[in-house]
C-alpha atoms as a PDB file:
ATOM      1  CA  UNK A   1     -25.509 -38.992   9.991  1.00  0.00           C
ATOM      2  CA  UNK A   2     -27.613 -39.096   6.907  1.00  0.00           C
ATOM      3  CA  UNK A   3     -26.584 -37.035   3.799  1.00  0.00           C
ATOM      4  CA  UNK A   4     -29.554 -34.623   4.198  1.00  0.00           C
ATOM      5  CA  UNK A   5     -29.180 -31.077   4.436  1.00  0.00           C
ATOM      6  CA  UNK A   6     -28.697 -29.822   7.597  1.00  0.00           C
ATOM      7  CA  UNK A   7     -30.295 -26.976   9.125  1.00  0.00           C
ATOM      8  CA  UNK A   8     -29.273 -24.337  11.691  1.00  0.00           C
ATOM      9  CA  UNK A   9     -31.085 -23.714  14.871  1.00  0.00           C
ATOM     10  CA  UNK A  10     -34.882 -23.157  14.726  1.00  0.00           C
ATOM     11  CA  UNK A  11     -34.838 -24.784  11.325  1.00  0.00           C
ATOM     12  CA  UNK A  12     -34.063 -21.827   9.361  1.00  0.00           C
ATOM     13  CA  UNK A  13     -31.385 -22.108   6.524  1.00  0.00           C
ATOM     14  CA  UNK A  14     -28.460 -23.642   5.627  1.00  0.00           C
ATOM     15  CA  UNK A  15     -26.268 -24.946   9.130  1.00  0.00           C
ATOM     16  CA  UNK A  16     -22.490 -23.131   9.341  1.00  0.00           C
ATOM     17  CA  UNK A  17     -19.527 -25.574   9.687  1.00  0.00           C
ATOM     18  CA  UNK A  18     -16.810 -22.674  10.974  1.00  0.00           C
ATOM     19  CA  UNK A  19     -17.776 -19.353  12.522  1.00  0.00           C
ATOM     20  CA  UNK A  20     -15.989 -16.105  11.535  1.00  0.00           C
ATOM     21  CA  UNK A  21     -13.529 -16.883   8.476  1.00  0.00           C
ATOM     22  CA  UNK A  22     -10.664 -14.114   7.975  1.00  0.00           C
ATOM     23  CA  UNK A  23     -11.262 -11.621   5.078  1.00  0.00           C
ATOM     24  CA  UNK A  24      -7.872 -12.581   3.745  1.00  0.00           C
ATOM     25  CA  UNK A  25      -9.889 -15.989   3.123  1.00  0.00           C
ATOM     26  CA  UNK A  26     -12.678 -15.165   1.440  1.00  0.00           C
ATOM     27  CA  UNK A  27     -10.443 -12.532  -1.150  1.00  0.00           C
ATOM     28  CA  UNK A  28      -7.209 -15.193  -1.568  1.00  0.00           C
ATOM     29  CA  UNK A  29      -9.091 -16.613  -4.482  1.00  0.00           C
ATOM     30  CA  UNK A  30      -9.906 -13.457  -6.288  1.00  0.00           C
ATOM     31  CA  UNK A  31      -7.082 -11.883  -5.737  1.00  0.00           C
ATOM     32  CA  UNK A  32      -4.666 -14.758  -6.717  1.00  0.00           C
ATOM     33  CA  UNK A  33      -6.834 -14.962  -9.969  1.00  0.00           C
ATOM     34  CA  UNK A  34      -6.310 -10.950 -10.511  1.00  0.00           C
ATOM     35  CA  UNK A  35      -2.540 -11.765 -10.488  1.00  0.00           C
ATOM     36  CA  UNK A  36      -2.500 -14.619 -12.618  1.00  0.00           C
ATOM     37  CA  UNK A  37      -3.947 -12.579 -15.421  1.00  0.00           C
ATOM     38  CA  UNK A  38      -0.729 -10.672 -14.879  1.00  0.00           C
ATOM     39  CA  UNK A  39       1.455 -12.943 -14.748  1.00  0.00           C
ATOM     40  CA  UNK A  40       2.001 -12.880 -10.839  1.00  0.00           C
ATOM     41  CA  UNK A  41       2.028 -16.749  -9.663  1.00  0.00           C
ATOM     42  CA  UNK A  42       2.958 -15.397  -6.041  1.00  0.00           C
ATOM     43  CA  UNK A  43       0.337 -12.665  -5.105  1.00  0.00           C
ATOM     44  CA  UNK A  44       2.710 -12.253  -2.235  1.00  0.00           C
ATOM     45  CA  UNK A  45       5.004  -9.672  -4.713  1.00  0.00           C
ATOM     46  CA  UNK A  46       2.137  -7.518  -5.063  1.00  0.00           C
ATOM     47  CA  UNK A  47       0.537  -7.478  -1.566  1.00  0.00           C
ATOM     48  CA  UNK A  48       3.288  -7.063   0.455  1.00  0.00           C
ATOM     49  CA  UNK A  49       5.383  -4.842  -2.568  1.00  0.00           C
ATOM     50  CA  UNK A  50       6.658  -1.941   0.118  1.00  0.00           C
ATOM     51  CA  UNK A  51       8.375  -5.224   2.313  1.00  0.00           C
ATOM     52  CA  UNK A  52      10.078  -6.820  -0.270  1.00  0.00           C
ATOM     53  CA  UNK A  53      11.376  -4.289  -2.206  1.00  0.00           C
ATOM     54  CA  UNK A  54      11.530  -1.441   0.947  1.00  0.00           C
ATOM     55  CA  UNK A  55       9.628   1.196   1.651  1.00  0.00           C
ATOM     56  CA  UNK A  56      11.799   3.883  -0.457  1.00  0.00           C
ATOM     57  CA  UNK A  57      11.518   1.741  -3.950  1.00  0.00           C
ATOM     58  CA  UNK A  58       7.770   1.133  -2.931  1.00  0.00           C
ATOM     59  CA  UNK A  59       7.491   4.940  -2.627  1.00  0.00           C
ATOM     60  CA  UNK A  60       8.135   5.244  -6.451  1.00  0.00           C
ATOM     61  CA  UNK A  61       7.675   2.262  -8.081  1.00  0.00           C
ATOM     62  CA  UNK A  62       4.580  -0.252  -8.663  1.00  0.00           C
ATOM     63  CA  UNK A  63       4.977  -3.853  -9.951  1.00  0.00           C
ATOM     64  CA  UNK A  64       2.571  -3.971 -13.140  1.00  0.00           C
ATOM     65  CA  UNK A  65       3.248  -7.169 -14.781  1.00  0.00           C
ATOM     66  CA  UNK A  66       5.508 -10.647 -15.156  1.00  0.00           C
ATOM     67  CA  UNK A  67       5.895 -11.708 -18.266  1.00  0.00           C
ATOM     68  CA  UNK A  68       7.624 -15.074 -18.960  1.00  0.00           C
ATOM     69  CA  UNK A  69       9.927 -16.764 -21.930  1.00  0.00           C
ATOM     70  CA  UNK A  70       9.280 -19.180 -24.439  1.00  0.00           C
ATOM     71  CA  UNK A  71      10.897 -21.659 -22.113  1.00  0.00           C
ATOM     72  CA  UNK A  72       9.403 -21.010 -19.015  1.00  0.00           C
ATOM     73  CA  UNK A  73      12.681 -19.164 -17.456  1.00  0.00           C
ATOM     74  CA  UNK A  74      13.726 -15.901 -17.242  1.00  0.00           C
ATOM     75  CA  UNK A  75      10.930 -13.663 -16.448  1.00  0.00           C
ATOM     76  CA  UNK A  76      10.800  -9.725 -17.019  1.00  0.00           C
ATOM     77  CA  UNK A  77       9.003  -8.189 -14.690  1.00  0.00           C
ATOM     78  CA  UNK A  78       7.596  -4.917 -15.653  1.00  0.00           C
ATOM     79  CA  UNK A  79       7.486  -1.663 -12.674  1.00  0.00           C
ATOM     80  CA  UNK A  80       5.661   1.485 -13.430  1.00  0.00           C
ATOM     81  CA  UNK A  81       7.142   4.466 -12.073  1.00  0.00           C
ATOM     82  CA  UNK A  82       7.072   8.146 -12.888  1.00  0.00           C
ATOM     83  CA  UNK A  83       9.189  10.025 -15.033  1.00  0.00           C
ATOM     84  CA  UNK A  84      11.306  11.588 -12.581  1.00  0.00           C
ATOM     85  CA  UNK A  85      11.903   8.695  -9.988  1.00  0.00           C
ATOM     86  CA  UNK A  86      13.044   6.298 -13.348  1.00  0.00           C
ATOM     87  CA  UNK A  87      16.481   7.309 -13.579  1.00  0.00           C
ATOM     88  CA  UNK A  88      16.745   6.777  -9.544  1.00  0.00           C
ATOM     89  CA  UNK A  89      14.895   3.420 -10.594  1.00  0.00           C
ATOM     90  CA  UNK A  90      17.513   2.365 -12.865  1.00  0.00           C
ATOM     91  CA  UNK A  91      20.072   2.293 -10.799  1.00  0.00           C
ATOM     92  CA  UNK A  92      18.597  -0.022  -8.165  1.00  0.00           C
ATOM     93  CA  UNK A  93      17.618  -2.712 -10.971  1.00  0.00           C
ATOM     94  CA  UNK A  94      19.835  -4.960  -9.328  1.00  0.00           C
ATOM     95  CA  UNK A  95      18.754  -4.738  -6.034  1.00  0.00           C
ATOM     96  CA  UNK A  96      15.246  -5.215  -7.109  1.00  0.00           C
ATOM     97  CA  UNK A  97      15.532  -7.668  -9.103  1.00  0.00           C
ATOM     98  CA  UNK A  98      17.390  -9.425  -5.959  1.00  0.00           C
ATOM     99  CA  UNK A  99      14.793  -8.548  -3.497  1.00  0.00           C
ATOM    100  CA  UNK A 100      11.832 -10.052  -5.645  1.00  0.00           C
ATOM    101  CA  UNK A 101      13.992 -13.103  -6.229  1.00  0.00           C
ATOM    102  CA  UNK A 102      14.401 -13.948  -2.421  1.00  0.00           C
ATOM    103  CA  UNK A 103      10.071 -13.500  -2.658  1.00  0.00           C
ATOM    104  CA  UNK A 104       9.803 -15.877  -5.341  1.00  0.00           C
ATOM    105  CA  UNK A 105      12.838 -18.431  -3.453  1.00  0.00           C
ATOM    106  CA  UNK A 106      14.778 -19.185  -6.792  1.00  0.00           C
ATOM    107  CA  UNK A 107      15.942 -16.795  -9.893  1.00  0.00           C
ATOM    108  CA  UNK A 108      12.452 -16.606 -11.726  1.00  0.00           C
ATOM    109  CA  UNK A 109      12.957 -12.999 -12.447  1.00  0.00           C
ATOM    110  CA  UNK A 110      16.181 -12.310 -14.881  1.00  0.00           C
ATOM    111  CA  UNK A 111      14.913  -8.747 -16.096  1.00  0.00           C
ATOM    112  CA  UNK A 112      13.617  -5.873 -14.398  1.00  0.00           C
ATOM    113  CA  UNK A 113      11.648  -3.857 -17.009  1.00  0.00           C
ATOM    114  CA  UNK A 114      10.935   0.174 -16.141  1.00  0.00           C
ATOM    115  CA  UNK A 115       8.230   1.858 -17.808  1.00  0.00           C
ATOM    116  CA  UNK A 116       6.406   5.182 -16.881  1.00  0.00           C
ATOM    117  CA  UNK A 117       3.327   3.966 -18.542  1.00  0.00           C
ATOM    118  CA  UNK A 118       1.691   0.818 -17.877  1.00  0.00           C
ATOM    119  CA  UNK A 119       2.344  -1.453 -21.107  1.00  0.00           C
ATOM    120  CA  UNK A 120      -1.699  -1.855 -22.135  1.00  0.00           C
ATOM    121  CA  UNK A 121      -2.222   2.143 -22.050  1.00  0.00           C
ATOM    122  CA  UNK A 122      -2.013   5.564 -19.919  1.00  0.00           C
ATOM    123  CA  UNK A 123      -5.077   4.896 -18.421  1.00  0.00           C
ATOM    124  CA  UNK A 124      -3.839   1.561 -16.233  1.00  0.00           C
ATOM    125  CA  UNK A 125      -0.665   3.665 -15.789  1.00  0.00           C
ATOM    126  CA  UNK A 126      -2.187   6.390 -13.326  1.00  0.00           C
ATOM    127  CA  UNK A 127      -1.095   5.344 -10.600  1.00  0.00           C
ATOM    128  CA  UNK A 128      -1.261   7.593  -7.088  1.00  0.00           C
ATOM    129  CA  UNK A 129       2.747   7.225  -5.595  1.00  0.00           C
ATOM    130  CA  UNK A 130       3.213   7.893  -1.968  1.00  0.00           C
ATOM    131  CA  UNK A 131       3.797  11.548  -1.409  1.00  0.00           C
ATOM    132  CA  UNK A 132       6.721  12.442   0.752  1.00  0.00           C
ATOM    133  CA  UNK A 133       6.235  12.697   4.305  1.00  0.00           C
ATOM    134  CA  UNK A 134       5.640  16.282   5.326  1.00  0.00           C
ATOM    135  CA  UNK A 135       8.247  17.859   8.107  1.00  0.00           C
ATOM    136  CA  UNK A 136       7.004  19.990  10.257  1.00  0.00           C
ATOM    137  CA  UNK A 137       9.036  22.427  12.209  1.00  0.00           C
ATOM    138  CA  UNK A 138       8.951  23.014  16.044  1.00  0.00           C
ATOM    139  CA  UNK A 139       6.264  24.831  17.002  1.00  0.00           C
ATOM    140  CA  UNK A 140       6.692  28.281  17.973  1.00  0.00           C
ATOM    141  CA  UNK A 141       6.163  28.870  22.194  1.00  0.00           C
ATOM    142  CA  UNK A 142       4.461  31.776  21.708  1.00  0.00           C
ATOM    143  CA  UNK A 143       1.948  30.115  19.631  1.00  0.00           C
ATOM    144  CA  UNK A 144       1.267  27.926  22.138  1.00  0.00           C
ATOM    145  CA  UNK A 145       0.964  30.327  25.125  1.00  0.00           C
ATOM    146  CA  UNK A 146      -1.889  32.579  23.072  1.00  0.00           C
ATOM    147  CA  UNK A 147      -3.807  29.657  21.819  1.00  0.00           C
ATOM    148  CA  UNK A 148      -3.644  28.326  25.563  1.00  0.00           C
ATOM    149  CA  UNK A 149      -4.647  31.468  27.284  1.00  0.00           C
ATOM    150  CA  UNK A 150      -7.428  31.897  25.074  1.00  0.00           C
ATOM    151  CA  UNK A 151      -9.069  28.658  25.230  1.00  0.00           C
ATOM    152  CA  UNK A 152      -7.989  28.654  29.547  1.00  0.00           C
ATOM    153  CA  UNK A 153     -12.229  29.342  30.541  1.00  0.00           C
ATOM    154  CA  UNK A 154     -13.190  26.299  28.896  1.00  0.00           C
ATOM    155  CA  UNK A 155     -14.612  23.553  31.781  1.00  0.00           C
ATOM    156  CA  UNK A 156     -13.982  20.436  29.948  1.00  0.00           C
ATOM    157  CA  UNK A 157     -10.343  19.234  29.411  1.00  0.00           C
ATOM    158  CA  UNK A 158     -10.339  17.092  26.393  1.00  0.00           C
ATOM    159  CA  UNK A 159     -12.384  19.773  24.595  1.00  0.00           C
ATOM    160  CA  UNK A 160      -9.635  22.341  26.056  1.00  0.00           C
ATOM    161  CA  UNK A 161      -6.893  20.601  24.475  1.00  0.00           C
ATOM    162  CA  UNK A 162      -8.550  19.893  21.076  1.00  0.00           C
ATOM    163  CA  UNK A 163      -9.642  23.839  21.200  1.00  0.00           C
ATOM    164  CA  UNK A 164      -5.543  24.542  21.770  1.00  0.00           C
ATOM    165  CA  UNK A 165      -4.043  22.369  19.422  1.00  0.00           C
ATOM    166  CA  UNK A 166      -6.623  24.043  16.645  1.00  0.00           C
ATOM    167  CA  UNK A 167      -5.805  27.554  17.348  1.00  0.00           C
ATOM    168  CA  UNK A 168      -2.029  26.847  17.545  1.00  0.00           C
ATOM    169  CA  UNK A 169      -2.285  25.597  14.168  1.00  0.00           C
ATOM    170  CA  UNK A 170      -4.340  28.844  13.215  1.00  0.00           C
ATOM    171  CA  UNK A 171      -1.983  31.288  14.304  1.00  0.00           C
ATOM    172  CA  UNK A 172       0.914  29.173  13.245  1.00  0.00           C
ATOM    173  CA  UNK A 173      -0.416  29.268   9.707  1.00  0.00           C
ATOM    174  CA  UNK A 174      -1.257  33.280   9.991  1.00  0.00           C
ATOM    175  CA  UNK A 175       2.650  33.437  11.146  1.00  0.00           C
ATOM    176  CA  UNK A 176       3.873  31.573   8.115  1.00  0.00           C
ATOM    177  CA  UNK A 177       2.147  33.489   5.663  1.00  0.00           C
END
């Protein structure tokens, strides 16, 4: 094979070596580079934050930064949370810092650092936490029996259904209030 460019069928452009490559491919170089300016060698610790640390810790808290010592050990690693969750924060340190260490495989983190601002500025710091999952209570029977009757001459099932679970919302809302 000569060291010419080849072309693609018909002659037109450049010929493909793979097919389809995975979007986690085509990002892994951007988003490792995004990390390194924070001091993240593993990008790992900040895509997969809510497995490492578990989902209650990821509910409150967001990794921000790694900053290392003079000598290369010991890393701080910096979690934004708000003001509220911090004291909650404070008392898993340990089990953070733990968690992120198993991550990493050896002790590179030594401190956990908790800040309710992110250290460059409030803007970087607004950060949108998980809100707690809404409960909803049973719903009420006869509800259900009025929003069913009323929808009953409707022909088409799926549309029948849709029509009921709307209007047993609506009146279940009109009850609440």
């Amino acid at each position: 094979m000569s060291k010419e460019r080849q072309t693609g069928p018909r002659g037109k452009g450049p010929r493909r070596r793979r097919g389809f490559e995975r979007a986690s491919g085509l990002l892994s170089d951007r988003i490792r580079e995004a990390g390194e300016a924070r001091g993240f060698a593993v990008s790992r610790l900040l895509t997969h934050w809510a497995e490492i640390v578990g989902a209650d810790i990821a509910a409150i808290a967001r990794p921000v930064n790694v900053s290392y010592a003079r000598g290369g050990f010991g890393a701080t690693l910096t979690v934004l949370t708000t003001g509220a969750q911090a004291p909650m924060l404070e008392m898993q340190k340990d089990r953070v810092r733990e968690r992120v260490n198993a991550c990493y495989g050896y002790s590179a983190i030594s401190r956990l650092r908790i800040t309710q601002t992110a250290p460059t500025g409030f803007a970087e710091g607004q950060v949108a936490f998980d809100p707690a999952p809404k409960t909803r209570a049973a719903p009420d029977p006869a509800c259900r029996r009025a929003a069913e009757a009323a929808v009953a001459p409707v022909a088409d099932e799926a549309l029948r259904r849709a029509l009921a679970a709307l209007g047993e919302n609506v009146l279940s809302r009109q009850k609440d209030k």
